[in-house]
C-alpha atoms as a PDB file:
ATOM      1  CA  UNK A   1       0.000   0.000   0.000  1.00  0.00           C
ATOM      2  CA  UNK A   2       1.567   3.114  -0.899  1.00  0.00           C
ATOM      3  CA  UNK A   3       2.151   5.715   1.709  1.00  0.00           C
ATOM      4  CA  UNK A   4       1.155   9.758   1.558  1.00  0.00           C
ATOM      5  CA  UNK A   5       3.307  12.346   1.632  1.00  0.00           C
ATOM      6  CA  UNK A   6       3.557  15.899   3.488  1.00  0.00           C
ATOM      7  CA  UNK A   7       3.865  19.054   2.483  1.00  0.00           C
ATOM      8  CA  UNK A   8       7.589  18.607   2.054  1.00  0.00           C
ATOM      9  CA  UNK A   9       7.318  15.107   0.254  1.00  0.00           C
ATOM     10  CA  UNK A  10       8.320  13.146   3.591  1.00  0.00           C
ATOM     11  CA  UNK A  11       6.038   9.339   2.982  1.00  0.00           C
ATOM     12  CA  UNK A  12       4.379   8.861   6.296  1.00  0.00           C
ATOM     13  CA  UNK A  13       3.431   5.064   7.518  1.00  0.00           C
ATOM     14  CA  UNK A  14      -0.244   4.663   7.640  1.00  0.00           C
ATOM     15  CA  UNK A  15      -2.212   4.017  10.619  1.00  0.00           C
ATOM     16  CA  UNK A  16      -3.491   0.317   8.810  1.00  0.00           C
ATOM     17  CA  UNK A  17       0.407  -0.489   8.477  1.00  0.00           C
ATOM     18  CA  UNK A  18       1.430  -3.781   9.939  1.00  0.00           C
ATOM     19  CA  UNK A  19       3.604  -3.985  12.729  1.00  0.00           C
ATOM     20  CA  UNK A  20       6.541  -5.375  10.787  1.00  0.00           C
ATOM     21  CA  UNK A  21       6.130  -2.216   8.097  1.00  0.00           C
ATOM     22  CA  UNK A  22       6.521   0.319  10.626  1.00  0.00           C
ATOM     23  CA  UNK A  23      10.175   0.262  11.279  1.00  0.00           C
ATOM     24  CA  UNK A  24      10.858  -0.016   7.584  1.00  0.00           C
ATOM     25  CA  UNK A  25       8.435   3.371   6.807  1.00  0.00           C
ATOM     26  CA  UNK A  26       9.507   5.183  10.117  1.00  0.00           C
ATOM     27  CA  UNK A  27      12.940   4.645   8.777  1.00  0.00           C
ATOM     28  CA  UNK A  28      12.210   5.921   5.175  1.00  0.00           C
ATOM     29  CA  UNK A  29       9.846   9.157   7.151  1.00  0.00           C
ATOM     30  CA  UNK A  30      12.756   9.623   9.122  1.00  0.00           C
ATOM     31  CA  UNK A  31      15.443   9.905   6.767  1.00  0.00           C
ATOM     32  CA  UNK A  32      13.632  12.287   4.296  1.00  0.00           C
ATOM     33  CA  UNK A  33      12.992  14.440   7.397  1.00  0.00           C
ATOM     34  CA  UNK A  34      17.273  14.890   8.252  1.00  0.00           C
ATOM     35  CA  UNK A  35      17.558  14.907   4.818  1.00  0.00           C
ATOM     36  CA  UNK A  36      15.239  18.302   4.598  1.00  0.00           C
ATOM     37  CA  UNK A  37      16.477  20.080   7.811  1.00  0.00           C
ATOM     38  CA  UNK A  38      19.939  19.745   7.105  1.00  0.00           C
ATOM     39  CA  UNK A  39      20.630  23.222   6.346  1.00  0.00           C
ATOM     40  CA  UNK A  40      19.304  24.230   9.561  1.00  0.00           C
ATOM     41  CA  UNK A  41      22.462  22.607  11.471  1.00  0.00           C
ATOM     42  CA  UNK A  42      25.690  25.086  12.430  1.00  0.00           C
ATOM     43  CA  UNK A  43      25.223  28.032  12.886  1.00  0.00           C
ATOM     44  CA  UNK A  44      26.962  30.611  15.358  1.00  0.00           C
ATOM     45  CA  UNK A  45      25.706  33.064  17.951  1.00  0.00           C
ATOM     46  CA  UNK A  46      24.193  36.113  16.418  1.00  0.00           C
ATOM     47  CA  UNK A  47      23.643  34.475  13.072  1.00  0.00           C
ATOM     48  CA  UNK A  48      20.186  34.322  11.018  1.00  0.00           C
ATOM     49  CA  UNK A  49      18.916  31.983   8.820  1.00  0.00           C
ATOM     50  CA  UNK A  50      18.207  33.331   5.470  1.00  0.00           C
ATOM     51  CA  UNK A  51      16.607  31.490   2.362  1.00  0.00           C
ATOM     52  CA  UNK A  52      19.655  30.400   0.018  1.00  0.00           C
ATOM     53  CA  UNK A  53      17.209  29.848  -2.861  1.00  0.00           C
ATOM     54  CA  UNK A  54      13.417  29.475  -4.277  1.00  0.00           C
ATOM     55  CA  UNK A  55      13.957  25.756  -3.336  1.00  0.00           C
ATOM     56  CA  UNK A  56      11.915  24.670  -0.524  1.00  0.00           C
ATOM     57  CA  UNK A  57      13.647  24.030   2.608  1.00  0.00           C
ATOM     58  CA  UNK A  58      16.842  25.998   1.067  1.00  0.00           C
ATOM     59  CA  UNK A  59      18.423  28.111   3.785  1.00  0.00           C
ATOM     60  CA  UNK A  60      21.650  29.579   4.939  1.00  0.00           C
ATOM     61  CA  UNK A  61      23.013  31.149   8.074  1.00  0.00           C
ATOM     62  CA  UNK A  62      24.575  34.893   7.499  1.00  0.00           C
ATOM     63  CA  UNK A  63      25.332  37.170  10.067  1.00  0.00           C
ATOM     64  CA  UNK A  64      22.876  39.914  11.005  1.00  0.00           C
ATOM     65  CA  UNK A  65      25.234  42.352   9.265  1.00  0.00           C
ATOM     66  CA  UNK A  66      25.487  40.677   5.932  1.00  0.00           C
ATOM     67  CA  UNK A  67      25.912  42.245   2.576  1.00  0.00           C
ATOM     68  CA  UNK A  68      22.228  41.725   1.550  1.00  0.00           C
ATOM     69  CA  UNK A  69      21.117  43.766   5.153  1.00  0.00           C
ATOM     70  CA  UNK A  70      21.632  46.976   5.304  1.00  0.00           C
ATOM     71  CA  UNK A  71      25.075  48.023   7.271  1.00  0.00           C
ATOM     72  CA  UNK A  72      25.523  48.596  10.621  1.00  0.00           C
ATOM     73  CA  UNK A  73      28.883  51.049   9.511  1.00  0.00           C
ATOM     74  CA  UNK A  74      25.820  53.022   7.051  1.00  0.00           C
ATOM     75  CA  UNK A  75      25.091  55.709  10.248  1.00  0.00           C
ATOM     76  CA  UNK A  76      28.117  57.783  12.136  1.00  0.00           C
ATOM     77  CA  UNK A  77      26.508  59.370  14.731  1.00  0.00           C
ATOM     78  CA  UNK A  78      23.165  59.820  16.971  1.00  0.00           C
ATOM     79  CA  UNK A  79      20.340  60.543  14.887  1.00  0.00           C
ATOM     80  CA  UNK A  80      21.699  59.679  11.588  1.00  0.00           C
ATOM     81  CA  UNK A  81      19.080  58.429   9.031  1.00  0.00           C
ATOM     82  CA  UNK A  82      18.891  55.829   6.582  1.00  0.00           C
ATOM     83  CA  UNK A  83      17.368  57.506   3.079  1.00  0.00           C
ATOM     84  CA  UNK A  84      17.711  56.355  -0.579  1.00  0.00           C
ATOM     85  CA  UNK A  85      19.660  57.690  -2.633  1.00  0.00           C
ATOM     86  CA  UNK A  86      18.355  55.291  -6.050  1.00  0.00           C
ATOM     87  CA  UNK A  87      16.195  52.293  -6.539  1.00  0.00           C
ATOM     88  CA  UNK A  88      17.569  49.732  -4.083  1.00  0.00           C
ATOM     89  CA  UNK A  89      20.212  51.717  -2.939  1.00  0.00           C
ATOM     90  CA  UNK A  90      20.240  53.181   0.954  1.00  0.00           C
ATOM     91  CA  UNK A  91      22.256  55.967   1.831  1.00  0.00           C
ATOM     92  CA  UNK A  92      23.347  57.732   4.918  1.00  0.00           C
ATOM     93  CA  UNK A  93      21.561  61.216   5.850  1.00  0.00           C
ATOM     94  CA  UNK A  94      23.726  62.866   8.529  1.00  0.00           C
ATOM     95  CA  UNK A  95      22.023  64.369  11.246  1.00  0.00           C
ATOM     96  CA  UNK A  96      21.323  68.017  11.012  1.00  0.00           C
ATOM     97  CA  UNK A  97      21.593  70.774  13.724  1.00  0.00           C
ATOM     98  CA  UNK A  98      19.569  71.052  16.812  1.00  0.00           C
ATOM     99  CA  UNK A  99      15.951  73.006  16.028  1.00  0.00           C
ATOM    100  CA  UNK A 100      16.715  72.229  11.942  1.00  0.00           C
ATOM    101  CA  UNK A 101      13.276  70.225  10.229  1.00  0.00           C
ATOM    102  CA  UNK A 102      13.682  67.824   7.445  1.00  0.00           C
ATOM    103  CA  UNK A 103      12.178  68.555   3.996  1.00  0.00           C
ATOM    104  CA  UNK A 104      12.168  67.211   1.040  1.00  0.00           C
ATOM    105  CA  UNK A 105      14.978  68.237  -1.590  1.00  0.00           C
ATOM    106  CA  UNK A 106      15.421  67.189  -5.059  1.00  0.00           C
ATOM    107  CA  UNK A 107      18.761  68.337  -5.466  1.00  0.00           C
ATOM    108  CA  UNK A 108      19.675  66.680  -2.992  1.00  0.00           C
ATOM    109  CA  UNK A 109      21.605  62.740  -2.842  1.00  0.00           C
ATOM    110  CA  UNK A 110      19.112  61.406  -0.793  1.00  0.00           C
ATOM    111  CA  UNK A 111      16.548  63.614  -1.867  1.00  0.00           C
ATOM    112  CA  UNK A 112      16.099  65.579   1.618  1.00  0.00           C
ATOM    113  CA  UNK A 113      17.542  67.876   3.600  1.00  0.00           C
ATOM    114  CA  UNK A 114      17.907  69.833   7.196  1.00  0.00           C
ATOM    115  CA  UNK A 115      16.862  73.490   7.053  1.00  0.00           C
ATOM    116  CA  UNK A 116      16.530  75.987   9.417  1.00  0.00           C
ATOM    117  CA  UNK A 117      15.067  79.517   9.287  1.00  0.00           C
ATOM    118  CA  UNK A 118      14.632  80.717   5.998  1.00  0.00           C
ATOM    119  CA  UNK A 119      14.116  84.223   4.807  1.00  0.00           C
ATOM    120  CA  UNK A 120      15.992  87.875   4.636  1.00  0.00           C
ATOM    121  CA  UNK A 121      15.246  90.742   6.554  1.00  0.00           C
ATOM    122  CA  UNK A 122      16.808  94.224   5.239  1.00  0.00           C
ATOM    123  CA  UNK A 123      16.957  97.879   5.539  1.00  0.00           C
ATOM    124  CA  UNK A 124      18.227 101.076   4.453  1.00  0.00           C
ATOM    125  CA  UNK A 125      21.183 103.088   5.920  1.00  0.00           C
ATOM    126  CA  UNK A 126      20.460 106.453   4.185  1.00  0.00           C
ATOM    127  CA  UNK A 127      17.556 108.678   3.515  1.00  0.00           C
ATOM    128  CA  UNK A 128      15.978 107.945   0.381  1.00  0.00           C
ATOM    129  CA  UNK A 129      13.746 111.121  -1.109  1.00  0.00           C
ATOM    130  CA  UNK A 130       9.609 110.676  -2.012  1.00  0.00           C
ATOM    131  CA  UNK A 131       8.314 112.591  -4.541  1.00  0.00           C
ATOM    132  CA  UNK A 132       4.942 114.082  -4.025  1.00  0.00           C
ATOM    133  CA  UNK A 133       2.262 111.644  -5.971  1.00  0.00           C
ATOM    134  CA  UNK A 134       4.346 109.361  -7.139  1.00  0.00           C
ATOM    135  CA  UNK A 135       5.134 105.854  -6.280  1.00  0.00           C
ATOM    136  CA  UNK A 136       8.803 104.925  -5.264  1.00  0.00           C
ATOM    137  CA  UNK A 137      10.279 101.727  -5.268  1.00  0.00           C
ATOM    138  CA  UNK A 138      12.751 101.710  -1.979  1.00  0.00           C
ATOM    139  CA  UNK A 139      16.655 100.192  -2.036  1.00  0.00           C
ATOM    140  CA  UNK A 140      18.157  98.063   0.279  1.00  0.00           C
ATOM    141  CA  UNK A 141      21.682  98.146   0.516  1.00  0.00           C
ATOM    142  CA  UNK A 142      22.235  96.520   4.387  1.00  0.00           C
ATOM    143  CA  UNK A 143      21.288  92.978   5.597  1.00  0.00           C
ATOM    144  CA  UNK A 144      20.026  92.018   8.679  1.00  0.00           C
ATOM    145  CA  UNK A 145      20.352  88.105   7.632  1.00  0.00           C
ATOM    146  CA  UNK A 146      19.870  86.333   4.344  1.00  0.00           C
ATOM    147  CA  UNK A 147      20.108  82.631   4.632  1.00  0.00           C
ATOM    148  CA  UNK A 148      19.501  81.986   1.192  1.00  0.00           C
ATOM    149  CA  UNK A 149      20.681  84.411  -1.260  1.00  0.00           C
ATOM    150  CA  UNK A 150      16.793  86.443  -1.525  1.00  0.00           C
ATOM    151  CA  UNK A 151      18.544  89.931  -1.844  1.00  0.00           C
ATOM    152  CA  UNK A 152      21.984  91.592  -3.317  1.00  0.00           C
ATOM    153  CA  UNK A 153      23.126  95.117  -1.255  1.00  0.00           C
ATOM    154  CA  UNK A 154      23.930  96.040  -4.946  1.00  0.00           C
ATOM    155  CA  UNK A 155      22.831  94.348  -7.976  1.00  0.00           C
ATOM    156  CA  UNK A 156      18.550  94.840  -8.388  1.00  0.00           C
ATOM    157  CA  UNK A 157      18.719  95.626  -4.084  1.00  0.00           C
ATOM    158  CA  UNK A 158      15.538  97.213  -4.293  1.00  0.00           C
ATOM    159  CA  UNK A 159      14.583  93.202  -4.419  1.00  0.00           C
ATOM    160  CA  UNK A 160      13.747  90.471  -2.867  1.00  0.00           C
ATOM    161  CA  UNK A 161      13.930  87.314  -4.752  1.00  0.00           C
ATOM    162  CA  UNK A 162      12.981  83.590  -4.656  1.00  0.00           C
ATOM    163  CA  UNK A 163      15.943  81.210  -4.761  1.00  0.00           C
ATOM    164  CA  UNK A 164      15.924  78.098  -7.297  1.00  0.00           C
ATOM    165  CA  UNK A 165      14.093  75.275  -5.318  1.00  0.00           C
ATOM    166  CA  UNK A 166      11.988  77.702  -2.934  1.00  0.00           C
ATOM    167  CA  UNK A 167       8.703  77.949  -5.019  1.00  0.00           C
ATOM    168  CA  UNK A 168       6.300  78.201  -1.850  1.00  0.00           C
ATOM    169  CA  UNK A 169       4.405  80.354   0.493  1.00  0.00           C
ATOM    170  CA  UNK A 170       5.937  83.253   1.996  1.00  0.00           C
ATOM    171  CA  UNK A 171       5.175  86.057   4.423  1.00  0.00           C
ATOM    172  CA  UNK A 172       6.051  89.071   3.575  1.00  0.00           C
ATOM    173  CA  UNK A 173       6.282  92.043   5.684  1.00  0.00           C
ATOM    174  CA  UNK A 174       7.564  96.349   5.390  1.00  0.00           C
ATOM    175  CA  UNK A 175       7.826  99.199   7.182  1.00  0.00           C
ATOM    176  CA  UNK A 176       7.864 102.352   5.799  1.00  0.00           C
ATOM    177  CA  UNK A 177       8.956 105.657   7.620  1.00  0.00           C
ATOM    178  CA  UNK A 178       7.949 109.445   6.169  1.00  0.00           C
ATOM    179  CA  UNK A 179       9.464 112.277   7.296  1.00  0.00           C
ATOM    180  CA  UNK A 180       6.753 115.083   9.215  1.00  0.00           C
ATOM    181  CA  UNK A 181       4.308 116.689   7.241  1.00  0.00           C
ATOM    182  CA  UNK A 182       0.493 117.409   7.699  1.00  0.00           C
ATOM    183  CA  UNK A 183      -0.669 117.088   4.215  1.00  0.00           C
ATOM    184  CA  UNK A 184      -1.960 114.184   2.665  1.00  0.00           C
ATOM    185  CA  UNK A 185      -1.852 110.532   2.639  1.00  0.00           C
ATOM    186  CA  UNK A 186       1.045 108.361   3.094  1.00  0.00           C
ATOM    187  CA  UNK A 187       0.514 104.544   1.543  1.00  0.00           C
ATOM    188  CA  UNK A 188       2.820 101.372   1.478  1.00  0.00           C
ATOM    189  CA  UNK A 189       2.970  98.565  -1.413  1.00  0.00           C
ATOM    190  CA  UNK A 190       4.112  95.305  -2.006  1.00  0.00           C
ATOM    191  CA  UNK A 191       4.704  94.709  -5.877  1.00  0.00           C
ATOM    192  CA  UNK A 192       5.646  91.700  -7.443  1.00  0.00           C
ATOM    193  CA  UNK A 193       7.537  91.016 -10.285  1.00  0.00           C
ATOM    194  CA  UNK A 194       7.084  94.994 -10.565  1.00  0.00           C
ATOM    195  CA  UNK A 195       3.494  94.788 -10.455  1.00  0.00           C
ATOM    196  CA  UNK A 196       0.769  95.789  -6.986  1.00  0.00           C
ATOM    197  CA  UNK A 197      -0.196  93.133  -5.146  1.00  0.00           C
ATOM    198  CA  UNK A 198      -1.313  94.934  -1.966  1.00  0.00           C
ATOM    199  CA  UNK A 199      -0.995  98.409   0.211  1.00  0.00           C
ATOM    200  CA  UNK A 200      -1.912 100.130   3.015  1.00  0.00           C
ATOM    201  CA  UNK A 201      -2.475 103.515   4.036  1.00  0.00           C
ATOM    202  CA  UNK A 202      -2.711 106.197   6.292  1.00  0.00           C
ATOM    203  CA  UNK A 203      -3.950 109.681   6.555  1.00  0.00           C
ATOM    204  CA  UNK A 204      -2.930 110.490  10.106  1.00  0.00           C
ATOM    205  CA  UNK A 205       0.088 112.512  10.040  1.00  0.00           C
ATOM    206  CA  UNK A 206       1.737 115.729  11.746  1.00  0.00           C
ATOM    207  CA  UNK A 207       3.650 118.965  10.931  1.00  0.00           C
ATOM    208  CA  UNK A 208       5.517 117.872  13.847  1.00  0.00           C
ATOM    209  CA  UNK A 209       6.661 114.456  13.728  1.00  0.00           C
ATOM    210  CA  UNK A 210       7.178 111.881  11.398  1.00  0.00           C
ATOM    211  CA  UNK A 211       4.791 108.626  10.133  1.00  0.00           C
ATOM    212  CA  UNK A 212       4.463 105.199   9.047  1.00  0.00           C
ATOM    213  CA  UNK A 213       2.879 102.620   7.656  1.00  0.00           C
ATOM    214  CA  UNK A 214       3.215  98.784   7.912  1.00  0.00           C
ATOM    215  CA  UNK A 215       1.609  95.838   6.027  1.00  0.00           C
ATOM    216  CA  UNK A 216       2.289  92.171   5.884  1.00  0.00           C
ATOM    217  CA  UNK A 217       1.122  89.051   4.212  1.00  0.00           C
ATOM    218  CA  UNK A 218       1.133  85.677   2.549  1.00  0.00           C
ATOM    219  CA  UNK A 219       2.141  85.169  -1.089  1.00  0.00           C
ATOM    220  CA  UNK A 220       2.661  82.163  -3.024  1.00  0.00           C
ATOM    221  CA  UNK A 221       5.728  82.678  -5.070  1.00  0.00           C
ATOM    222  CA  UNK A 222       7.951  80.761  -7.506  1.00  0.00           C
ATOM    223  CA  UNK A 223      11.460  80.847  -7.892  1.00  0.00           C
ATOM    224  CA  UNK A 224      12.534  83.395  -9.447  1.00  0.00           C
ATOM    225  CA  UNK A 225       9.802  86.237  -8.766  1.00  0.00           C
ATOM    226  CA  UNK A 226      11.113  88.500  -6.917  1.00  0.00           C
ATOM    227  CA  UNK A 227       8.932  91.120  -3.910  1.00  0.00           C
ATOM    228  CA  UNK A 228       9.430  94.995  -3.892  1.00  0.00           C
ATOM    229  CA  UNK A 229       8.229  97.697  -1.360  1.00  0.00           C
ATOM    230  CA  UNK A 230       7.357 101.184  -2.449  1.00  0.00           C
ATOM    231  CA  UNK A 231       5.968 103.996  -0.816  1.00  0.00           C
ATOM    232  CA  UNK A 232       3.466 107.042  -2.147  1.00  0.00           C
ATOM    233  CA  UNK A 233       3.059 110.352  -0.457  1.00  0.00           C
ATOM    234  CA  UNK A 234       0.997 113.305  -1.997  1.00  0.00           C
ATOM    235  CA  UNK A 235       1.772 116.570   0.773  1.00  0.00           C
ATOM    236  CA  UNK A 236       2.468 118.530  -2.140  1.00  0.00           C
ATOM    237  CA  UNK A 237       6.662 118.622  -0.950  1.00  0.00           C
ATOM    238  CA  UNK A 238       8.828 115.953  -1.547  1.00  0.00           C
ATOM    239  CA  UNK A 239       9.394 114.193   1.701  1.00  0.00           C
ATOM    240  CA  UNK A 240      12.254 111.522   2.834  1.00  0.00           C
ATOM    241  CA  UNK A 241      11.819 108.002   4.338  1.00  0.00           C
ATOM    242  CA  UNK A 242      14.388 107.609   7.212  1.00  0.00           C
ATOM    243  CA  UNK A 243      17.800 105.469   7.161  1.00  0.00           C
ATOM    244  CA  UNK A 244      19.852 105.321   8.965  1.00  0.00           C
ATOM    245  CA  UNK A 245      18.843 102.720  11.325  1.00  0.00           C
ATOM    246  CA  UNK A 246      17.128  99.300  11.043  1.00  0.00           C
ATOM    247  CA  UNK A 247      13.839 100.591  12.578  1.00  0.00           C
ATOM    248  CA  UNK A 248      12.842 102.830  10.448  1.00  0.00           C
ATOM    249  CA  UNK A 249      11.909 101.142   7.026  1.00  0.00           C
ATOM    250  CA  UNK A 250      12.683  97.831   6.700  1.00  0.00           C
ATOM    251  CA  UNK A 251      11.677  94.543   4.869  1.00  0.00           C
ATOM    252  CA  UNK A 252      11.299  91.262   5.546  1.00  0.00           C
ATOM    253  CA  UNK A 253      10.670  87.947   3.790  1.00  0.00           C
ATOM    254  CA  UNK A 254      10.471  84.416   5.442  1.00  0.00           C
ATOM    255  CA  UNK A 255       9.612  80.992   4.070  1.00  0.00           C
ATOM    256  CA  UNK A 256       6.791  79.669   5.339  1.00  0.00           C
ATOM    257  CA  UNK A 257       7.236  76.166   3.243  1.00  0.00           C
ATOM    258  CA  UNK A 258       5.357  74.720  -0.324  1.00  0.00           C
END
């Protein structure tokens, strides 16, 4: 009577099986059973088993740091990261300074990066004249920071601009100072690209003191575009915003993220 088989092919003796049979098919179960498990002897501490092949019952033992695992010697340091840097391929991200967030970063080798703040706050150290009703477009020619190359103290410094990789939302905020006078209006604009976006304006002012004017908010730019301030004034003289010092008229811009 032929016997059945398991899973792995091992013939089992039957439970009709005469007595003299059984040592006979015990014999034959018991060989194809070592036969099967005999990649599962050796072995040292610390070691895995890992399949050698499609083939059932085909295994190996490889340490825990073998080259199909992914290194131990990959990370340097306390809170390293393991990223990808291609298909298949993991790659060390060091970790960044304390307070920094991770983002994601084309350009990058791994395809993400640590930032920090991000933005560029300027101002003006000289008077700069306003003509009565007319719109002027303010220079900057002294940083407070930059972190990533938004403005130039000479080349274009009346801007602000977005750096390659930076298309996102941004807040942007100004401050613009006007020498006394009791005539008028006095209004602040943010222009991009050259063109109004958005102003404010005031009509309280005084013979005996100067005024100004403040606006911020949220843009979505692109790289490349770049954010002005101007101011207008119409008291029938040609007045000065103040330099000087960095609280007087001023601009900021800071990355709020995509």
């Amino acid at each position: 009577m032929a016997n059945p088989t398991t899973n792995f092919g091992w013939q089992m003796p039957t439970s009709t099986d005469l007595v003299t049979d059984l040592p006979a098919d015990f014999e034959v179960f018991g060989q194809a059973v070592d036969t099967a498990l005999v990649d599962l002897k050796g072995g040292t501490t610390g070691q895995v088993l890992s399949k050698a092949s499609n083939t059932n019952m085909d295994f190996t033992w490889v340490t825990t740091d073998d080259a199909n695992a992914i290194q131990n010697a990959i990370v340097d340091a306390k809170g390293d990261l393991i990223a990808a840097s291609a298909a298949d391929t993991p790659a060390r991200l060091a970790v960044g300074a304390n307070n920094t967030k991770l983002v994601a970063a084309s350009g990058e080798a791994t395809g993400l990066k640590y930032v920090g703040f991000q933005g560029a706050s300027v101002w003006k150290s000289a008077n700069q004249n306003l003509t009565s009703a007319s719109q002027t477009t303010l220079t900057f020619d002294t940083e407070v920071f930059d972190t990533d190359g938004f403005h130039n103290n000479v080349t274009n410094n009346s801007r602000l601009t977005i750096p390659t990789g930076m298309s996102g939302k941004y807040l942007v905020t100004v401050k613009g100072d006007f020498s006394s006078n009791a005539s008028g209006q006095r209004v602040v604009y943010h222009l991009v690209d050259g063109t109004l976006v958005n102003f404010a304006s005031s009509a309280v002012n005084s013979a005996s003191h100067g005024s100004y004017v403040s606006l911020s908010a949220v843009y979505q730019l692109t790289a490349g575009q770049y954010v002005e301030m101007a101011l207008y004034q119409d008291s029938g003289s040609t007045l000065t915003t103040t330099g000087t010092a960095y609280y007087y008229t001023n601009m900021q811009i800071t990355y709020l993220g995509a």
